[in-house]
N, C-alpha and C. Protein backbone atom coordinates (compact mmCIF):
# COMPACT_ATOMS: atom_id res chain seq x y z
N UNK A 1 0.06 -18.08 126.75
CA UNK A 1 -0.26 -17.69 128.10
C UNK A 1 -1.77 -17.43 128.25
N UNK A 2 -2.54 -16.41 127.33
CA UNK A 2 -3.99 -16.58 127.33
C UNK A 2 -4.38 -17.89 127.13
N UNK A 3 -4.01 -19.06 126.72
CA UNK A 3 -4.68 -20.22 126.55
C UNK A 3 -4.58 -20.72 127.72
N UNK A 4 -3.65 -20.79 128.34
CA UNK A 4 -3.50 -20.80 129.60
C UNK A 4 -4.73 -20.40 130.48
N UNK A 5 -4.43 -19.36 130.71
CA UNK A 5 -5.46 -18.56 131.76
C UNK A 5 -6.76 -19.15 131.02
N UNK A 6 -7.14 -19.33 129.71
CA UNK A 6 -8.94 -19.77 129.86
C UNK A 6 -8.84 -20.80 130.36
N UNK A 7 -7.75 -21.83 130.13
CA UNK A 7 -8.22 -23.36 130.78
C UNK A 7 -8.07 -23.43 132.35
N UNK A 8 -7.87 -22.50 132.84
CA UNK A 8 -7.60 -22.70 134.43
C UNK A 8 -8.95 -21.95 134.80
N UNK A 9 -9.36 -21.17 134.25
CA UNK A 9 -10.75 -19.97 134.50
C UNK A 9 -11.62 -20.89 134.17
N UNK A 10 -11.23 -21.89 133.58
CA UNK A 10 -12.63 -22.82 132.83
C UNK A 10 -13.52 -22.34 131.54
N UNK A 11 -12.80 -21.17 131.26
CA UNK A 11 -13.41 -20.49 130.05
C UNK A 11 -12.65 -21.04 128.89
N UNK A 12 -11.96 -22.59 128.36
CA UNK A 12 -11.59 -22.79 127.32
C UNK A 12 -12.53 -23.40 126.50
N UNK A 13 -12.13 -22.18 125.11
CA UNK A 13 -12.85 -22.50 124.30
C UNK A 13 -12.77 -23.07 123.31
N UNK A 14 -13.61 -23.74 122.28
CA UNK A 14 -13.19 -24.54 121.20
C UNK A 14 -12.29 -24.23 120.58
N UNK A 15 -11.16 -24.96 120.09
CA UNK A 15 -10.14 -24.53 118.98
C UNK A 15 -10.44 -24.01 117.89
N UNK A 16 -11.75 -24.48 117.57
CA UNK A 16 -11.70 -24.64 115.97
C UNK A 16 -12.85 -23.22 116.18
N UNK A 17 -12.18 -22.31 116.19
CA UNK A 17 -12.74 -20.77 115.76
C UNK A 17 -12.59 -20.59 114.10
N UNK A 18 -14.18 -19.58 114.47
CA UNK A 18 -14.34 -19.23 112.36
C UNK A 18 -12.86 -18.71 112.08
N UNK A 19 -12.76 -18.22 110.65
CA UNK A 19 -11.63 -17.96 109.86
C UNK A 19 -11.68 -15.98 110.17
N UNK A 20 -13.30 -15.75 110.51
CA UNK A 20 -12.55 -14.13 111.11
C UNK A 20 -12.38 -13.79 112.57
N UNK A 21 -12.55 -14.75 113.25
CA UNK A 21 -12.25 -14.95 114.92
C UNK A 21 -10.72 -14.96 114.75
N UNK A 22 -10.35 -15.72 113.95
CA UNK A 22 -8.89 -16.37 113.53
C UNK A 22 -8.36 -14.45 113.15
N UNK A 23 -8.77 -14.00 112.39
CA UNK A 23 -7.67 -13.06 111.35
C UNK A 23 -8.20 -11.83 112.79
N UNK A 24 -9.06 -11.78 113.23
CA UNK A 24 -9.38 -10.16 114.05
C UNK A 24 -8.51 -10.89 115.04
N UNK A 25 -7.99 -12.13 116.09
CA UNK A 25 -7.13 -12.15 116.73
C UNK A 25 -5.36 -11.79 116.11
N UNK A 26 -5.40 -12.50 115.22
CA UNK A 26 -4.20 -12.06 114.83
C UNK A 26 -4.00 -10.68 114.34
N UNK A 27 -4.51 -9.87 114.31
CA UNK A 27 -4.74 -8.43 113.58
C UNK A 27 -4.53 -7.62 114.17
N UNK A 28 -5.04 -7.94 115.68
CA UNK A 28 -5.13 -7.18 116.70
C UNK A 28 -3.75 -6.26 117.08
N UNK A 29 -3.94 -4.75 117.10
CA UNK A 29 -2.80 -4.16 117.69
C UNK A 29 -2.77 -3.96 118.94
N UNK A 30 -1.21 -3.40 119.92
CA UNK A 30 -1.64 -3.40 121.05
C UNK A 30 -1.76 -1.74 121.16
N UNK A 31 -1.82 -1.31 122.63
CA UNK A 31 -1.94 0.05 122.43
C UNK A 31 -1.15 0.88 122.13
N UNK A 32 -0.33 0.66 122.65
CA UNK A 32 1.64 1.60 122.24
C UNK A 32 1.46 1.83 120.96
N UNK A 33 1.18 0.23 120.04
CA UNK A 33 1.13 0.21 118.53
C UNK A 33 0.11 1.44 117.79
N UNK A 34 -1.20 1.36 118.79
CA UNK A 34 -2.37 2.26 118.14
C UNK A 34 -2.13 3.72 118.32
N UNK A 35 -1.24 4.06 119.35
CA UNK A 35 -1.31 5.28 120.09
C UNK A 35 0.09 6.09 118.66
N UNK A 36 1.16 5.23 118.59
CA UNK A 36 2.12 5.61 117.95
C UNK A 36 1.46 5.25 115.76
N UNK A 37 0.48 5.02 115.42
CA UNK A 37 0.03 4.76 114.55
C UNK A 37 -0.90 6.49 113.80
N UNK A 38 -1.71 6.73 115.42
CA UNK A 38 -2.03 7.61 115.26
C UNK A 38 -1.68 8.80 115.59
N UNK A 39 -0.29 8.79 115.91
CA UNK A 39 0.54 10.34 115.67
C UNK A 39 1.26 10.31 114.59
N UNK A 40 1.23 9.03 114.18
CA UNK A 40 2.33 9.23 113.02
C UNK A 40 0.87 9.15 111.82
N UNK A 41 -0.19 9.07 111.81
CA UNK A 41 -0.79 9.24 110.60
C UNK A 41 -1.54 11.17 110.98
N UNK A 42 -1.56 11.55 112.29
CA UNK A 42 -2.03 12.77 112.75
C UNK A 42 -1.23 13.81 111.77
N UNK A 43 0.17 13.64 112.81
CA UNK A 43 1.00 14.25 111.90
C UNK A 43 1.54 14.49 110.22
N UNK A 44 1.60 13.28 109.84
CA UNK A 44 1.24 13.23 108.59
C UNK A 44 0.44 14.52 107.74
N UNK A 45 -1.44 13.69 108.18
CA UNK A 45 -1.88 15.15 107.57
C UNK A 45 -1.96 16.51 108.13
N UNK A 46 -1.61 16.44 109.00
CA UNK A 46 -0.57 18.14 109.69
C UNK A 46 0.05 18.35 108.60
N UNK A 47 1.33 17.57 108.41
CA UNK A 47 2.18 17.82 107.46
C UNK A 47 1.46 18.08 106.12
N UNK A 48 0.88 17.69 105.59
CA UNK A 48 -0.08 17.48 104.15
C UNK A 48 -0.93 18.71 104.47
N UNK A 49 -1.26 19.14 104.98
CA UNK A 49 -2.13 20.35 104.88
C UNK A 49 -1.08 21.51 105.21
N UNK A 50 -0.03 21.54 106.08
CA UNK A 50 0.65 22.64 105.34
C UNK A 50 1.74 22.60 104.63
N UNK A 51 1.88 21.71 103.81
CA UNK A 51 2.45 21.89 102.70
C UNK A 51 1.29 22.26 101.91
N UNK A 52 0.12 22.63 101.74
CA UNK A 52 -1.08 22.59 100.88
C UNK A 52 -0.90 23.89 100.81
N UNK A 53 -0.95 24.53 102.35
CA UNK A 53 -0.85 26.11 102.04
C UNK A 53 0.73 26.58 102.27
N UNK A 54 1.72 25.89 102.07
CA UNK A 54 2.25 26.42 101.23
C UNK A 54 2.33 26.31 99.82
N UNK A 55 1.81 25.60 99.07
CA UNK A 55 1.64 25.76 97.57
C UNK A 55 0.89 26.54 97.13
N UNK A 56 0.09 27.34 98.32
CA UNK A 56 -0.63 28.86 97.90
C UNK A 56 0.11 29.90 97.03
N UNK A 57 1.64 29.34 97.52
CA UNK A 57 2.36 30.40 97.26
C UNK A 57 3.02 30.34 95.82
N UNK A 58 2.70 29.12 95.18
CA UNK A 58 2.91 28.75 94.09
C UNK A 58 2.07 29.39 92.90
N UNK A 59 2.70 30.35 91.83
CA UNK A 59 2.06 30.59 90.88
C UNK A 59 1.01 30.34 90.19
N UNK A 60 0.00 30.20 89.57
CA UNK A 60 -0.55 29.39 88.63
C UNK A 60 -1.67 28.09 89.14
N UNK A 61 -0.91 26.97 89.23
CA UNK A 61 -1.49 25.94 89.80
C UNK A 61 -1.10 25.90 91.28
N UNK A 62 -1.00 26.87 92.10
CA UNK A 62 -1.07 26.42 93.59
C UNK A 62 -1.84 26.45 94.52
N UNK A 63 -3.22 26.74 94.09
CA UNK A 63 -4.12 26.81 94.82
C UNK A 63 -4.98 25.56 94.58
N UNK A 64 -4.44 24.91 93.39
CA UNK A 64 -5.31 23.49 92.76
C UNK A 64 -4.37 22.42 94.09
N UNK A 65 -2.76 22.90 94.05
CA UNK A 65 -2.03 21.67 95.05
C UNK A 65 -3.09 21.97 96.46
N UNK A 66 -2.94 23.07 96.77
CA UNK A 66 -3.83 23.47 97.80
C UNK A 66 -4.39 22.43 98.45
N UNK A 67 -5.27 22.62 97.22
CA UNK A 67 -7.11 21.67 97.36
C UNK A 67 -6.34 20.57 97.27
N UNK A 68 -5.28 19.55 96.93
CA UNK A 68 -5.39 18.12 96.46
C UNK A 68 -4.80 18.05 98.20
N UNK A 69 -3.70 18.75 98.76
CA UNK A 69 -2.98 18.24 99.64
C UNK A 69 -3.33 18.61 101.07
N UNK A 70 -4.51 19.83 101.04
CA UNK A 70 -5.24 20.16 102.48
C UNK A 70 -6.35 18.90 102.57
N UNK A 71 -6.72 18.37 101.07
CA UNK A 71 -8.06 16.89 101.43
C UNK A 71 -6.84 15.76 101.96
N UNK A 72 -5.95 15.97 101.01
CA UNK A 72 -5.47 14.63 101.48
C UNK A 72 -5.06 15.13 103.21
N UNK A 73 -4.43 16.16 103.90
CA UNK A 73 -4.17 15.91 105.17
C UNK A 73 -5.53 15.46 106.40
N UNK A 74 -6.78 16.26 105.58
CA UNK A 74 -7.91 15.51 106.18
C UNK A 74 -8.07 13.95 106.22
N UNK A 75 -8.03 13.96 105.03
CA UNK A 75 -8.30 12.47 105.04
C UNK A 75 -7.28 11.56 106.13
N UNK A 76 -6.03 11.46 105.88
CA UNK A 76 -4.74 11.22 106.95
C UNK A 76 -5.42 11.39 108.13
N UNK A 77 -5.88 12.74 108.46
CA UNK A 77 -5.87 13.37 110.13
C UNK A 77 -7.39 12.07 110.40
N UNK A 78 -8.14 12.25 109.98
CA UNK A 78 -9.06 11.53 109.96
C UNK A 78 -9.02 9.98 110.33
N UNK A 79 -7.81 9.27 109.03
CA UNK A 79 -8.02 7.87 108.94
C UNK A 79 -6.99 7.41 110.44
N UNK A 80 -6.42 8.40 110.61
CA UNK A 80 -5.65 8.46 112.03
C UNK A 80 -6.59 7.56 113.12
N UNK A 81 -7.90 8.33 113.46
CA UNK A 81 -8.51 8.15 114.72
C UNK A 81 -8.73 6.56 114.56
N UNK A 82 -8.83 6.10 113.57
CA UNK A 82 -9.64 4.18 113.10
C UNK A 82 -7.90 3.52 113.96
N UNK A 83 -7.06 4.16 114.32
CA UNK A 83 -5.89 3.23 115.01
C UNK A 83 -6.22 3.43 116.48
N UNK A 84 -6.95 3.96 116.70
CA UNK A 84 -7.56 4.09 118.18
C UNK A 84 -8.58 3.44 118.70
N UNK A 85 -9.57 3.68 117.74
CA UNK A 85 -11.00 2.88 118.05
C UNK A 85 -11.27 1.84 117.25
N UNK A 86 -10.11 1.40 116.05
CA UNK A 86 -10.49 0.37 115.27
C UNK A 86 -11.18 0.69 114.36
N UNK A 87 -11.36 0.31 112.62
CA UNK A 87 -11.80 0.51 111.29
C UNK A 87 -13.17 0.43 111.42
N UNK A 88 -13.83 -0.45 111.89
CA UNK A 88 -15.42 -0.72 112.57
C UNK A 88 -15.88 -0.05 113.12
N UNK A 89 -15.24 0.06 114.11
CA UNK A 89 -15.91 0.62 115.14
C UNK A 89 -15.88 2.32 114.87
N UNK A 90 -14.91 2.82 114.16
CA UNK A 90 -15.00 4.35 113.55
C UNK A 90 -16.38 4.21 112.65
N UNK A 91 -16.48 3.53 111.77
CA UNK A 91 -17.45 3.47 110.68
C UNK A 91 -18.69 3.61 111.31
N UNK A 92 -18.51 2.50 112.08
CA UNK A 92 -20.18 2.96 113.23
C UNK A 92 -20.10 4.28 113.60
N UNK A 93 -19.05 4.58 114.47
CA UNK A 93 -19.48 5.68 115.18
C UNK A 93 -19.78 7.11 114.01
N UNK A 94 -19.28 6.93 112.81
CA UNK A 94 -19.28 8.03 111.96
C UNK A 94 -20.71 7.96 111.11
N UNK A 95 -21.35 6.87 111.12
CA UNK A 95 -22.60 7.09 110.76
C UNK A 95 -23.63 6.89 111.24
N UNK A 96 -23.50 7.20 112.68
CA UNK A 96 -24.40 6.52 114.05
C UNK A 96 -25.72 7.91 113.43
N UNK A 97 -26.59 7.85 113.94
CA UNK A 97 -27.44 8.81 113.42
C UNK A 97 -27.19 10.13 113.82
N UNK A 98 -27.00 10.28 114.54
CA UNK A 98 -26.23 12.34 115.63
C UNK A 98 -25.38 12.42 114.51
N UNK A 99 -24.53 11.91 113.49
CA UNK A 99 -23.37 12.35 112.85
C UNK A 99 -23.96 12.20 111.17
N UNK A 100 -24.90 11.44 110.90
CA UNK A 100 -25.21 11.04 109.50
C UNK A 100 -24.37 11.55 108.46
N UNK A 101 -25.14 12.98 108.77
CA UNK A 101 -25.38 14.10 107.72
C UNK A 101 -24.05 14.33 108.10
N UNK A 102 -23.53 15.06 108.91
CA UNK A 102 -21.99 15.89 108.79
C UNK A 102 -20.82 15.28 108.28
N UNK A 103 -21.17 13.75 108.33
CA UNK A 103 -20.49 12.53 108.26
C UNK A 103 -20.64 12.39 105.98
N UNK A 104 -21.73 12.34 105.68
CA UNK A 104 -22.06 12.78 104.51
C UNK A 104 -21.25 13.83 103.58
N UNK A 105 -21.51 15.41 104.74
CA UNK A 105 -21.24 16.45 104.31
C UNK A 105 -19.36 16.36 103.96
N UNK A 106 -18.91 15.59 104.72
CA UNK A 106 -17.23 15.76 104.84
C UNK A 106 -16.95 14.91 103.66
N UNK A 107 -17.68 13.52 103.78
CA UNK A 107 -17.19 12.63 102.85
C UNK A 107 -16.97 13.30 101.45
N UNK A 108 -18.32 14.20 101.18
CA UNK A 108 -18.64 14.25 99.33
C UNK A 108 -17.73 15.55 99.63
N UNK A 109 -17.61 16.51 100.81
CA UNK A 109 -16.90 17.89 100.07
C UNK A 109 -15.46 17.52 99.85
N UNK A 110 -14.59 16.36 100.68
CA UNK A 110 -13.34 15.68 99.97
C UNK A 110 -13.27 15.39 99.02
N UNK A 111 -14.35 14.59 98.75
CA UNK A 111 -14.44 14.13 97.38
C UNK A 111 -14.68 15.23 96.44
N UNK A 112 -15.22 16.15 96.34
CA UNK A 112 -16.16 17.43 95.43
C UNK A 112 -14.53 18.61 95.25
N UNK A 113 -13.30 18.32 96.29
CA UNK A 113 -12.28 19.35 96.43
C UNK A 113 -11.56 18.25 95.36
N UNK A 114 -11.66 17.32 95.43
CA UNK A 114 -10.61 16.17 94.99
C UNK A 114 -10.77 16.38 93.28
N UNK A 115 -12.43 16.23 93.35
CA UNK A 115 -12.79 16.58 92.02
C UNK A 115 -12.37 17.59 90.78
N UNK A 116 -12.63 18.99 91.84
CA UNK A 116 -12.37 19.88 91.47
C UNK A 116 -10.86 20.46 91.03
N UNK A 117 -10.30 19.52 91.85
CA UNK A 117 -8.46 20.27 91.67
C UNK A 117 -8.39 19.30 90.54
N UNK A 118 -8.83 17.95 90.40
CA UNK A 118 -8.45 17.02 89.19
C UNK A 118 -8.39 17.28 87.85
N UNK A 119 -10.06 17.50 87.79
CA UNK A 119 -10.88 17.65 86.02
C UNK A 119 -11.33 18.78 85.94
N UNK A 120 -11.40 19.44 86.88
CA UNK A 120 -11.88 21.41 86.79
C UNK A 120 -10.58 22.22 86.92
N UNK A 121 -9.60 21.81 86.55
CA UNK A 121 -8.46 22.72 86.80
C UNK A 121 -7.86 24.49 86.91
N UNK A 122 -9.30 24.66 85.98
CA UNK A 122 -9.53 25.82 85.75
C UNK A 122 -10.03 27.03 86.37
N UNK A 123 -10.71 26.07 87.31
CA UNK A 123 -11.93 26.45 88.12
C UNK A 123 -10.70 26.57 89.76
N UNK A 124 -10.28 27.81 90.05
CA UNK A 124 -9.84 27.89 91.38
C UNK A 124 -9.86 28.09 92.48
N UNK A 125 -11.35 29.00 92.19
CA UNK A 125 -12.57 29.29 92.96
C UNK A 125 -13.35 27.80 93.28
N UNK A 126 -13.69 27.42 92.47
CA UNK A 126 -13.97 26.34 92.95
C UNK A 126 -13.75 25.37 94.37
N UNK A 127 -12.37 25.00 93.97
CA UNK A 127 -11.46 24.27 94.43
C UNK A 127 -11.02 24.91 96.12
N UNK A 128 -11.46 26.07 95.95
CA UNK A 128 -11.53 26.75 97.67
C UNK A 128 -12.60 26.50 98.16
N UNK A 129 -13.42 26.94 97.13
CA UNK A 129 -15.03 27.30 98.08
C UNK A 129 -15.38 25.60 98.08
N UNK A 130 -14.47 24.76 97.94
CA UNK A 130 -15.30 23.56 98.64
C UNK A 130 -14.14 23.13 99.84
N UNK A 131 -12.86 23.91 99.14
CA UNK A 131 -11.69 23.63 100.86
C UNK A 131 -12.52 24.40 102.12
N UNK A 132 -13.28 25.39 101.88
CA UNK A 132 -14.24 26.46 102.71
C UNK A 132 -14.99 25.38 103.50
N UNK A 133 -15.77 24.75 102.62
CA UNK A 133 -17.08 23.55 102.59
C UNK A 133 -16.41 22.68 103.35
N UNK A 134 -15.22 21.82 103.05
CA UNK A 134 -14.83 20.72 103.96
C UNK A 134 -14.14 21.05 105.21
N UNK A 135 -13.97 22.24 105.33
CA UNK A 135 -13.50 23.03 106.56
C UNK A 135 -14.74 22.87 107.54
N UNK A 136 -15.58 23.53 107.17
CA UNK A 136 -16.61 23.67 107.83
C UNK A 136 -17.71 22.59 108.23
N UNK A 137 -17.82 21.49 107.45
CA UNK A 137 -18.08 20.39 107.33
C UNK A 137 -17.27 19.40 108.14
N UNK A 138 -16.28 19.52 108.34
CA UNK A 138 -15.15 19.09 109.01
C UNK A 138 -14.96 19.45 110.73
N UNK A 139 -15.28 20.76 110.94
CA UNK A 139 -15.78 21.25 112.18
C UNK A 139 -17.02 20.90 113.00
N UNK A 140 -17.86 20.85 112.01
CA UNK A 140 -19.16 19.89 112.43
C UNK A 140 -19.23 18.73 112.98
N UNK A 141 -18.75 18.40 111.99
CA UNK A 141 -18.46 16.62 112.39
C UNK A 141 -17.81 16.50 113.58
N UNK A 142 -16.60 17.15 113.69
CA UNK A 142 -15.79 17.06 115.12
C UNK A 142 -16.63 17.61 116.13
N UNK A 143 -17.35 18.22 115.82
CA UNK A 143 -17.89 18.98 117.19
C UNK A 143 -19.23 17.95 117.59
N UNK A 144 -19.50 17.00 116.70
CA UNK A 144 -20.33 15.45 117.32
C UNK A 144 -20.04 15.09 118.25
N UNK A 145 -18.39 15.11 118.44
CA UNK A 145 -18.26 14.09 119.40
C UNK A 145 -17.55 14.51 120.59
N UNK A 146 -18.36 15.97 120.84
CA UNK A 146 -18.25 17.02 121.97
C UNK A 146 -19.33 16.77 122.46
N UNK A 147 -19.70 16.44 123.79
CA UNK A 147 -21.61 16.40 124.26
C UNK A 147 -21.54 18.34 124.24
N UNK A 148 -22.92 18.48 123.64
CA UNK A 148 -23.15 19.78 123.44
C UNK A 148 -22.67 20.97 122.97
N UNK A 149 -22.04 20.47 122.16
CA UNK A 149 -20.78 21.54 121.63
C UNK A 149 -21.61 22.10 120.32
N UNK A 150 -22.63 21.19 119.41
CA UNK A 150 -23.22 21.52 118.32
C UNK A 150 -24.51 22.66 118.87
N UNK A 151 -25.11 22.30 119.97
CA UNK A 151 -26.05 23.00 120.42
C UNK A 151 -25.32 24.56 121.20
N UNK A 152 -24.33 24.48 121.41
CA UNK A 152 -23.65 25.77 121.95
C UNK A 152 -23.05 26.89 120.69
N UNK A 153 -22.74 25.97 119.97
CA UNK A 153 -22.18 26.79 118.71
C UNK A 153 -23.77 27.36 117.77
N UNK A 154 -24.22 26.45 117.63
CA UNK A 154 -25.91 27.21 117.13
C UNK A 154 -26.11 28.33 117.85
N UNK A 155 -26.31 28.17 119.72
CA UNK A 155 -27.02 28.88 120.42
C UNK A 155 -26.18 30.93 120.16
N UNK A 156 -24.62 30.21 119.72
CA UNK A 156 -23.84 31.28 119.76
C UNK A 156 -24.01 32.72 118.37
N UNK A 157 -24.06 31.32 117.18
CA UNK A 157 -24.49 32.09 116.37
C UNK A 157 -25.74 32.55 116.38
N UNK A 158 -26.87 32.20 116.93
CA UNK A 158 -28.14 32.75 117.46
C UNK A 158 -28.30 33.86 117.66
N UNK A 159 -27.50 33.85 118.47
CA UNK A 159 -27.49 35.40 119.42
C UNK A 159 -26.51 36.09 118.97
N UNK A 160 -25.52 35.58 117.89
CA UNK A 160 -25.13 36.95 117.57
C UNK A 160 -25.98 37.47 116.28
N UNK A 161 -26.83 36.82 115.02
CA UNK A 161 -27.60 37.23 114.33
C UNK A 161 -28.86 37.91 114.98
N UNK A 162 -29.31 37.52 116.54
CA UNK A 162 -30.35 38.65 117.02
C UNK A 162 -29.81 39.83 117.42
């Protein structure tokens, strides 16, 4: 039916499209698809982060599940939004220059919590004070893509340290 409509619009175009003209048409989701993609990966790390704190409640090693399953619900809650705006077009927008750094800061403290619950097992302190770090790092970042929300939250803590 779109082939249709270009040849009557006069907009038909060559058949012989490259091989990623070819795979990004076929790839393409529709919106229902994107909208229901990203509640079901939202929820997800909903789910994954509190099951994280509930393994607080776990003896011993539950503050290490903690750290493995509050990154992983980030990561989830996160890889969620790329069914909305597309894998690209997130990547841009996450390292457009306004976001660089916070964009930075989230990546390595996932990675630095991931680390820590892995090969530092020992270390449990650790393994918070960077769930602390990607919390907060994590708030940042979201608050990019508020117009003025980073400059209101500065202005707030401002004035309450004067």
């Amino acid at each position: 039916m779109d082939k249709l409509k270009k040849a009557l619009s006069g907009d038909d175009v060559d058949e012989e499209q490259g091989i990623m003209a070819q795979v990004v048409d076929a790839s393409t989701l529709s919106w229902s698809t994107r909208i229901k993609g990203f509640i079901i990966c939202f929820i997800l790390g909903f789910a994954f982060s509190i099951l994280g704190s509930a393994c607080m409640a776990i003896p011993g090693k539950g503050f290490i599940l903690f750290g493995i399953f509050y990154t992983l619900g980030n990561i989830t809650a996160l890889a969620s939004t790329m069914f909305l705006m597309g894998p690209c077009n997130q990547c841009q927008k996450m390292f457009a220059p306004t976001r660089f750094f916070a964009t930075i800061a989230v990546l390595g403290f996932l990675a630095l919590t991931l680390c820590a619950a892995f090969w530092v097992m020992e270390k449990i302190g650790l393994v918070i004070l960077f769930c602390i770090l990607q919390f907060l790092s994590m708030t940042w970042y979201s608050l990019s893509y508020i117009p003025y929300a980073r400059n209101a939250v500065v202005k707030f803590f401002q004035s309450c340290i004067s």
